[in-house]
PDB file of N, CA and C in Angstrom:
ATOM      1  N   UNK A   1      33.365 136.560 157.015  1.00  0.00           N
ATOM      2  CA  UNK A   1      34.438 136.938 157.922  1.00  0.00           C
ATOM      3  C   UNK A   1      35.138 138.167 157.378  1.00  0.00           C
ATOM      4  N   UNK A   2      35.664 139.113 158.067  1.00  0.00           N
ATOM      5  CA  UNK A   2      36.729 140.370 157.828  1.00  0.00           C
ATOM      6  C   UNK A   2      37.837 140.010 157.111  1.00  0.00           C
ATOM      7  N   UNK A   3      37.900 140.588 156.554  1.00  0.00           N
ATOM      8  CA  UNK A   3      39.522 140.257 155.508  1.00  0.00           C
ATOM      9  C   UNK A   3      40.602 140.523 156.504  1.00  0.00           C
ATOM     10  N   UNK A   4      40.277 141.613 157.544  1.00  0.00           N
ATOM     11  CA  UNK A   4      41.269 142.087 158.651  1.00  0.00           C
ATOM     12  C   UNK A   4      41.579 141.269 159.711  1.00  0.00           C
ATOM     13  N   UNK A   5      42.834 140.395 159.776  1.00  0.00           N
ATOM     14  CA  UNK A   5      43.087 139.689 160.864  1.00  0.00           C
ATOM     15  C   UNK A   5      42.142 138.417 161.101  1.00  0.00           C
ATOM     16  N   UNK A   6      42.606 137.770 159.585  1.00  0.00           N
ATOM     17  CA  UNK A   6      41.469 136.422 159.335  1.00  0.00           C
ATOM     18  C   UNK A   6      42.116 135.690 159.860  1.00  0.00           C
ATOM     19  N   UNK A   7      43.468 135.445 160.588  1.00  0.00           N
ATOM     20  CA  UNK A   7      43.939 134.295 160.566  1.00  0.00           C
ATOM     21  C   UNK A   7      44.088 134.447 162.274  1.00  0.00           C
ATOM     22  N   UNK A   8      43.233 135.230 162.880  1.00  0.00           N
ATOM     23  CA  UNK A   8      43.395 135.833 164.196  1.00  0.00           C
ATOM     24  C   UNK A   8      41.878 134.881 165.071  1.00  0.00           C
ATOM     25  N   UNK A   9      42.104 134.665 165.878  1.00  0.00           N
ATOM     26  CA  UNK A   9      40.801 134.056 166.820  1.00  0.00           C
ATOM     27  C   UNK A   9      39.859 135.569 167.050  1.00  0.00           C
ATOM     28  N   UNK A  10      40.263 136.481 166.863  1.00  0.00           N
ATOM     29  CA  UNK A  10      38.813 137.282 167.099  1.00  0.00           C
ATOM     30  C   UNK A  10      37.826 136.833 166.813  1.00  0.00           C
ATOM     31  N   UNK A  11      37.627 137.149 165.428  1.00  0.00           N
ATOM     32  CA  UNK A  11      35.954 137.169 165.155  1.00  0.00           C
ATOM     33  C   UNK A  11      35.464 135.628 165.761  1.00  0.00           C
ATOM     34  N   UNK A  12      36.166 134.072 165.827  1.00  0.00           N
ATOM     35  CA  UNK A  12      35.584 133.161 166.667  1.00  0.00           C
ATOM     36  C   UNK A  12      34.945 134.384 167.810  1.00  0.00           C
ATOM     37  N   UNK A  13      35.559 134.888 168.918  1.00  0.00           N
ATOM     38  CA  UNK A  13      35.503 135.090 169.992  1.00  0.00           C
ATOM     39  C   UNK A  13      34.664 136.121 169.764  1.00  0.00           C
ATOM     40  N   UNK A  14      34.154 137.309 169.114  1.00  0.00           N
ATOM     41  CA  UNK A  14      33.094 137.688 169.048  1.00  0.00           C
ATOM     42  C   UNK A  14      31.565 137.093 168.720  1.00  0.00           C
ATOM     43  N   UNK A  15      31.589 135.929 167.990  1.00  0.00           N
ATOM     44  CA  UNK A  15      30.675 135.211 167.659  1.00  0.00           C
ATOM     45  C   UNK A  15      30.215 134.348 168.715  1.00  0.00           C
ATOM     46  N   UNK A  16      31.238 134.196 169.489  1.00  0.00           N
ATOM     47  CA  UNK A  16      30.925 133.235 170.802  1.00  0.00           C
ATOM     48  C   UNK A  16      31.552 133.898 172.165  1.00  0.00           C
ATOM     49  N   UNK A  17      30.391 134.963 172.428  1.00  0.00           N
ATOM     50  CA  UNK A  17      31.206 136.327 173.377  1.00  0.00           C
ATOM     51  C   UNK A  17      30.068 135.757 174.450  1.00  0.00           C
ATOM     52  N   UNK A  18      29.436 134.386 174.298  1.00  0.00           N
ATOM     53  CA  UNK A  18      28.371 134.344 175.920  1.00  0.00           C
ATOM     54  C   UNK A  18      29.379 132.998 176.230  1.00  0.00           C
ATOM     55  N   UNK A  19      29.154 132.193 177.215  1.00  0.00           N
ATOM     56  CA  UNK A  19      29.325 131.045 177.860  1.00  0.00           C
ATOM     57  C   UNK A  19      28.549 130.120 176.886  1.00  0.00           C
ATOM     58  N   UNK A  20      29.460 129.106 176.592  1.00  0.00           N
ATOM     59  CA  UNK A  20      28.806 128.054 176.036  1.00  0.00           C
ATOM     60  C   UNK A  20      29.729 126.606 175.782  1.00  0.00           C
ATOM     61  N   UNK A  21      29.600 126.228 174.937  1.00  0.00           N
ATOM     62  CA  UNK A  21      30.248 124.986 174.408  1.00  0.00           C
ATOM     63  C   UNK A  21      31.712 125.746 173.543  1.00  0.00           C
ATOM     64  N   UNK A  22      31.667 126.576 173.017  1.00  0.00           N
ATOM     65  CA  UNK A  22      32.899 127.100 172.308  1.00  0.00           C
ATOM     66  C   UNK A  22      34.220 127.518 173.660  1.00  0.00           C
ATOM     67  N   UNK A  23      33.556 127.826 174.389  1.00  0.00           N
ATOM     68  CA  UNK A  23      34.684 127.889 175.556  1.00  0.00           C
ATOM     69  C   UNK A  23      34.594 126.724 176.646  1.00  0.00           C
ATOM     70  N   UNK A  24      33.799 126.193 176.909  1.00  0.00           N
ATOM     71  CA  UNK A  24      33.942 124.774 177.355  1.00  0.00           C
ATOM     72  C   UNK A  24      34.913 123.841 176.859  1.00  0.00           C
ATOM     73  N   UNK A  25      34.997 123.715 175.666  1.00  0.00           N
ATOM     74  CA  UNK A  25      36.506 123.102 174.459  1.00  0.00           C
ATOM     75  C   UNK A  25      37.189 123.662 175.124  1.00  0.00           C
ATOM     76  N   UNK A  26      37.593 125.014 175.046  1.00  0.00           N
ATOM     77  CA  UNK A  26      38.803 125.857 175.586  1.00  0.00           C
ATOM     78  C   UNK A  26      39.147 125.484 176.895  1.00  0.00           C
ATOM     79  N   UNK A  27      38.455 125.481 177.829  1.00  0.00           N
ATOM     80  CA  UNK A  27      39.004 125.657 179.291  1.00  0.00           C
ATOM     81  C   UNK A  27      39.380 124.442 179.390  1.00  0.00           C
ATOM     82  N   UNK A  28      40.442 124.193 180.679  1.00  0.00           N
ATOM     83  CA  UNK A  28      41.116 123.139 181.117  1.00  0.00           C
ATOM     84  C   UNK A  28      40.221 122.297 182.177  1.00  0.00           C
ATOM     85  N   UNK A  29      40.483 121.419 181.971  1.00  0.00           N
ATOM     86  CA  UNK A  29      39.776 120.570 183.432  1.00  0.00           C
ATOM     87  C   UNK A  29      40.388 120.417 184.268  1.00  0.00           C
ATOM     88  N   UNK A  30      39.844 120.804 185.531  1.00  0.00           N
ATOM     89  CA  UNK A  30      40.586 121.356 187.296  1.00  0.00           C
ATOM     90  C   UNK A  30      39.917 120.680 188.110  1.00  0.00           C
ATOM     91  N   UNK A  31      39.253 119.630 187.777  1.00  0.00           N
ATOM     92  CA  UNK A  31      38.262 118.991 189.005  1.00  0.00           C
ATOM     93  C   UNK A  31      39.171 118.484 189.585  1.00  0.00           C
ATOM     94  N   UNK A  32      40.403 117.920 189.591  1.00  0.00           N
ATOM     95  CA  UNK A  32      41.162 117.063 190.310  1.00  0.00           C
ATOM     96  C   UNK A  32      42.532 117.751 190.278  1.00  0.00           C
ATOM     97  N   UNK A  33      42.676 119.074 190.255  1.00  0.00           N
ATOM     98  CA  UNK A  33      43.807 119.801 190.272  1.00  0.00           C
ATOM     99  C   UNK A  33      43.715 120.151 192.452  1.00  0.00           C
ATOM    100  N   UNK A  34      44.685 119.960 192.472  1.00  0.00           N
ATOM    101  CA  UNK A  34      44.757 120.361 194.138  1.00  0.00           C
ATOM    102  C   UNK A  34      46.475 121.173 194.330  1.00  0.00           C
ATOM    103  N   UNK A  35      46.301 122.073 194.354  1.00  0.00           N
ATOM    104  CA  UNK A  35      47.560 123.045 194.759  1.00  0.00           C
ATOM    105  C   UNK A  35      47.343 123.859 196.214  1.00  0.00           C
ATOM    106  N   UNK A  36      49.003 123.608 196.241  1.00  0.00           N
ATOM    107  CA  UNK A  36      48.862 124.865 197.823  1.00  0.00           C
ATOM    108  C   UNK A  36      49.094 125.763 197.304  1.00  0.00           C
ATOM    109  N   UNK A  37      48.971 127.169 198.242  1.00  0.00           N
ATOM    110  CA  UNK A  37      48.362 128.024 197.916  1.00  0.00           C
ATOM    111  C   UNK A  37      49.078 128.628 199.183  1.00  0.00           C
ATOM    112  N   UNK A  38      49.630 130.017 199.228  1.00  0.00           N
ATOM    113  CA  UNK A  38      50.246 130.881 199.904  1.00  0.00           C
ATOM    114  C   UNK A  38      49.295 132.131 200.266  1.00  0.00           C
ATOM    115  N   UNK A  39      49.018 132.478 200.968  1.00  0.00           N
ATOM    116  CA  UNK A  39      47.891 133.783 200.818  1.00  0.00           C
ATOM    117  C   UNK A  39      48.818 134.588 201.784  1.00  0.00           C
ATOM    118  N   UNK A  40      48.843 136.100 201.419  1.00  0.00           N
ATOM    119  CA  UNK A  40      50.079 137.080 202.038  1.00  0.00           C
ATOM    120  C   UNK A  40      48.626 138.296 202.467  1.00  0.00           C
ATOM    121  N   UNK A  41      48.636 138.777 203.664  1.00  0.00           N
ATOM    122  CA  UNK A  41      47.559 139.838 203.560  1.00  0.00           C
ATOM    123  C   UNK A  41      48.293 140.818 204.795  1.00  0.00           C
ATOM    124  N   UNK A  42      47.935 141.685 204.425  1.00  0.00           N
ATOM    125  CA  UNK A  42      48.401 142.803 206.146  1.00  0.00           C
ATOM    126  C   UNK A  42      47.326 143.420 206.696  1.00  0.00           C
ATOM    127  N   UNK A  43      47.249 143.926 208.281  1.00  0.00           N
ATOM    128  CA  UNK A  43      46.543 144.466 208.903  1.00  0.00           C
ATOM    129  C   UNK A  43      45.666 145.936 207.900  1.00  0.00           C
ATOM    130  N   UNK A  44      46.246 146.395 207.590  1.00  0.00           N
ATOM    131  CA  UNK A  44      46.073 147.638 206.634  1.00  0.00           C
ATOM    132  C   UNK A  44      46.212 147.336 205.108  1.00  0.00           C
ATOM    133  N   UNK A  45      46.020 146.299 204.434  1.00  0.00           N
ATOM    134  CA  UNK A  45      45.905 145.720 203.207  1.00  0.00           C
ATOM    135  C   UNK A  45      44.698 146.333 202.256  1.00  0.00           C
ATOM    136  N   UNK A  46      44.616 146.863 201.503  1.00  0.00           N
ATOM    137  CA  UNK A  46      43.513 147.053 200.807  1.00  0.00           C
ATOM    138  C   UNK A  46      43.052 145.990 200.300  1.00  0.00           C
ATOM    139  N   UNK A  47      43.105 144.559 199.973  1.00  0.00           N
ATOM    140  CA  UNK A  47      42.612 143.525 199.849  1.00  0.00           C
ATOM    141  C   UNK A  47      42.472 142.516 200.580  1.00  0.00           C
ATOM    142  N   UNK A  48      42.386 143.216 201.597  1.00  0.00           N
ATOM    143  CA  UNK A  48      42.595 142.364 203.157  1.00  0.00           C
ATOM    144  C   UNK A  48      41.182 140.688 202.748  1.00  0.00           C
ATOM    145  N   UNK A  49      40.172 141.819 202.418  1.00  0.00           N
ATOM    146  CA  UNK A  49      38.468 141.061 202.444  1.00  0.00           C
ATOM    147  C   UNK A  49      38.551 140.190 202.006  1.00  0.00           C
ATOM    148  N   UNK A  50      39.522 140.422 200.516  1.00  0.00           N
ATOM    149  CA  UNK A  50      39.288 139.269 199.485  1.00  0.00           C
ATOM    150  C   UNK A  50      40.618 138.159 199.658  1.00  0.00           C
ATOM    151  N   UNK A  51      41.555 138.299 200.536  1.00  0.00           N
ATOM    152  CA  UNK A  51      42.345 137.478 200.825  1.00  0.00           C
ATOM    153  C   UNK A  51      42.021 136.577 201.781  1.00  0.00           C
ATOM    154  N   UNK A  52      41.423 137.072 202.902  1.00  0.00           N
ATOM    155  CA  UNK A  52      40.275 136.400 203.740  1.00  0.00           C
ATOM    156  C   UNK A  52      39.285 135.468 203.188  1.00  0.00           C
ATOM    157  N   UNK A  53      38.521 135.856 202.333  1.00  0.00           N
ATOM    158  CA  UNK A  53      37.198 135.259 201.714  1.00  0.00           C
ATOM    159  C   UNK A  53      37.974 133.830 201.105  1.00  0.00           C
ATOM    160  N   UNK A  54      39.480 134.437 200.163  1.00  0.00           N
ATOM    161  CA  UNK A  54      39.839 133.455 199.322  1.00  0.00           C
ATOM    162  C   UNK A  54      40.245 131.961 200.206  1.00  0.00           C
ATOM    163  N   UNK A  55      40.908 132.584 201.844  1.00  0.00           N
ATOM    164  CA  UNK A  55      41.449 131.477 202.360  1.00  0.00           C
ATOM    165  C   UNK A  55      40.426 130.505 202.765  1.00  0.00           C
TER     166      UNK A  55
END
């Protein structure tokens, strides 16, 4: 390991920079999370598409 910023999660996170089990630990579980959700878009929106797609 780097002597620089040993006590820092980098180098984990370079060592484990694909999808795997090291961020699987990390992430939260949302299977049973249900929130409302507000979506704001305008006629002339530059993210009109993706506010659409999201609803």
């Amino acid at each position: 390991m780097n002597e620089y910023a040993a006590a820092s999660f980098y180098h984990q996170w370079l060592d484990n920079y694909q999808a795997g089990e090291y961020w699987q630990n990390l992430s939260p579980n949302m299977e049973n999370i249900d929130l409302p959700i507000l979506y704001i878009g305008g006629w002339f929106d530059t993210y009109l598409r993706g506010t659409i797609h999201l609803y």
